[in-house]
Protein backbone atom coordinates (compact mmCIF):
# COMPACT_ATOMS: atom_id res chain seq x y z
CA UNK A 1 136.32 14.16 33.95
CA UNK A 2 139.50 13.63 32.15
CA UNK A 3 141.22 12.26 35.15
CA UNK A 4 138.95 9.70 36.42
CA UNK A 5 139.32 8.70 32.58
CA UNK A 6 142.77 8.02 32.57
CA UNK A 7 142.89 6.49 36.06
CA UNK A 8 139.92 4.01 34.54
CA UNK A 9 142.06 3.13 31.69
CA UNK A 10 145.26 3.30 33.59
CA UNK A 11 143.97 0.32 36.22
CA UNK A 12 141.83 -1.53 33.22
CA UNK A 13 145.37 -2.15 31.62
CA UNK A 14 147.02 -2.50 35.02
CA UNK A 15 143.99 -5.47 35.55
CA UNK A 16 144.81 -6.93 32.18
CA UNK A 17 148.29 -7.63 31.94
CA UNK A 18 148.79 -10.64 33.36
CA UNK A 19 145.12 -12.62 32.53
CA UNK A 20 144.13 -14.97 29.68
CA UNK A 21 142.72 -14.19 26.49
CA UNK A 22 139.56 -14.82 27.81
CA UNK A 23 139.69 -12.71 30.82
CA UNK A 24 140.87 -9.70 28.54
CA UNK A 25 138.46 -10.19 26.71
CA UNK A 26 135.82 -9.96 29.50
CA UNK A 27 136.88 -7.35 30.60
CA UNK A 28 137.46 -5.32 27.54
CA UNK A 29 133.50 -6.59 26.91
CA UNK A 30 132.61 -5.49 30.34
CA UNK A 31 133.81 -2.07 30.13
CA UNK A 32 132.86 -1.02 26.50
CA UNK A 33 129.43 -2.57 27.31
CA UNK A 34 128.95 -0.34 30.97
CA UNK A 35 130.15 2.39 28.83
CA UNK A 36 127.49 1.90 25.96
CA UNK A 37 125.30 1.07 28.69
CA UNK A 38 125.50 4.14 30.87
CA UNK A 39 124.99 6.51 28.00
CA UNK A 40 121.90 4.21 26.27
CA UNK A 41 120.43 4.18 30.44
CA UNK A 42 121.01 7.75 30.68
CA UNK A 43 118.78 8.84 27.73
CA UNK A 44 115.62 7.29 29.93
CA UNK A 45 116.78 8.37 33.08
CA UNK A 46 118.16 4.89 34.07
CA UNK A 47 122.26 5.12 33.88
CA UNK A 48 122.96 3.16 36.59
CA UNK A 49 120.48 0.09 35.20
CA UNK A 50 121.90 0.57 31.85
CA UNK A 51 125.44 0.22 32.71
CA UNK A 52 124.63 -2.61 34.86
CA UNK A 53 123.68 -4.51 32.07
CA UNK A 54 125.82 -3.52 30.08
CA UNK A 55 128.40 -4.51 31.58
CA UNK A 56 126.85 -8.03 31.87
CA UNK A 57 126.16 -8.79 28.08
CA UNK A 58 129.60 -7.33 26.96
CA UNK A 59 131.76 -9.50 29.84
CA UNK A 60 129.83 -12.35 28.84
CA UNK A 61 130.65 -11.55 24.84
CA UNK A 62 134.17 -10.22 25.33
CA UNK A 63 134.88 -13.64 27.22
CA UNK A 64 133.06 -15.70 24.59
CA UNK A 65 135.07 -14.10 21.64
CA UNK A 66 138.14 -14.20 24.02
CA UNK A 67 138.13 -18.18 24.21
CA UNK A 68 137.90 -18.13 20.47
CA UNK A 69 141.04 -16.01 19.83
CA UNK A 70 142.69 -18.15 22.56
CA UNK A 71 143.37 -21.70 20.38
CA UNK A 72 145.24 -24.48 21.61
CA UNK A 73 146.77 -27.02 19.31
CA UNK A 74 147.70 -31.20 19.76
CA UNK A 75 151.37 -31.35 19.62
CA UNK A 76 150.88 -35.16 18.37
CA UNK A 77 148.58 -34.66 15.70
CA UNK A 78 148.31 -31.03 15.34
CA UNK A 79 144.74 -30.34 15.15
CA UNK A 80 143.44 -27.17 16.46
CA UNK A 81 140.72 -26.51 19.77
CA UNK A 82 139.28 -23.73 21.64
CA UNK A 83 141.31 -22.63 24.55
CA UNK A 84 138.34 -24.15 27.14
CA UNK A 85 140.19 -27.71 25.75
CA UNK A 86 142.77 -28.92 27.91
CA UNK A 87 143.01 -32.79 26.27
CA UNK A 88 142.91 -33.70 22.98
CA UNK A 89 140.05 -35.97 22.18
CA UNK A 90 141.42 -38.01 19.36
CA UNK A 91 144.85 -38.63 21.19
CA UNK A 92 144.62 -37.41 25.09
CA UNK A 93 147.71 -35.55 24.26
CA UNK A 94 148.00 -32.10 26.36
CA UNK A 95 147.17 -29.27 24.06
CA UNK A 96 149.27 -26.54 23.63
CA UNK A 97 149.01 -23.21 23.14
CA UNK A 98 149.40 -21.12 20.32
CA UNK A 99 151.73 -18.01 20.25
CA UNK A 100 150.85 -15.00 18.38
């Protein structure tokens, strides 16, 4: 058990190196929610099912908090969008993004 475990988490951050916020995020979501999901699927006999869906509502939350944490910003007039934003609306001005 404790190898498959660190091959897992050895090729999740292998996956997640080079990808957005977003994707990492996804991804992150998708894993900790198949996780959550195997063991909740498990307890009625249903593991598979569980981390199946699982999977799907924490991808789909990981990504949504990812584009949050992923903000661009209008080098003309500086305000701030989510990273889905590619123009600024006020200005048309290619948004930037911000480093952390």
């Amino acid at each position: 058990m404790g190898a498959k475990f660190f091959l897992v988490l050895l090729l999740v951050s292998l996956v997640l190196t080079g990808c957005t916020t977003v994707q990492k995020g996804a991804a992150t979501g998708a894993v900790v929610g198949g996780g959550l999901g195997a063991i909740i699927g498990h307890q009625s006999g249903k593991t598979g099912t569980g981390a199946a869906v699982g999977a799907a509502v924490g991808g789909i939350g990981g990504a949504i908090v990812g584009e949050q944490l992923d903000n661009k910003f209008c080098p003309t007039c500086g305000r701030r969008f989510a990273g889905s934003v590619q123009y600024c609306p006020y200005d048309g001005a290619t948004l930037k993004t911000i480093d952390k």
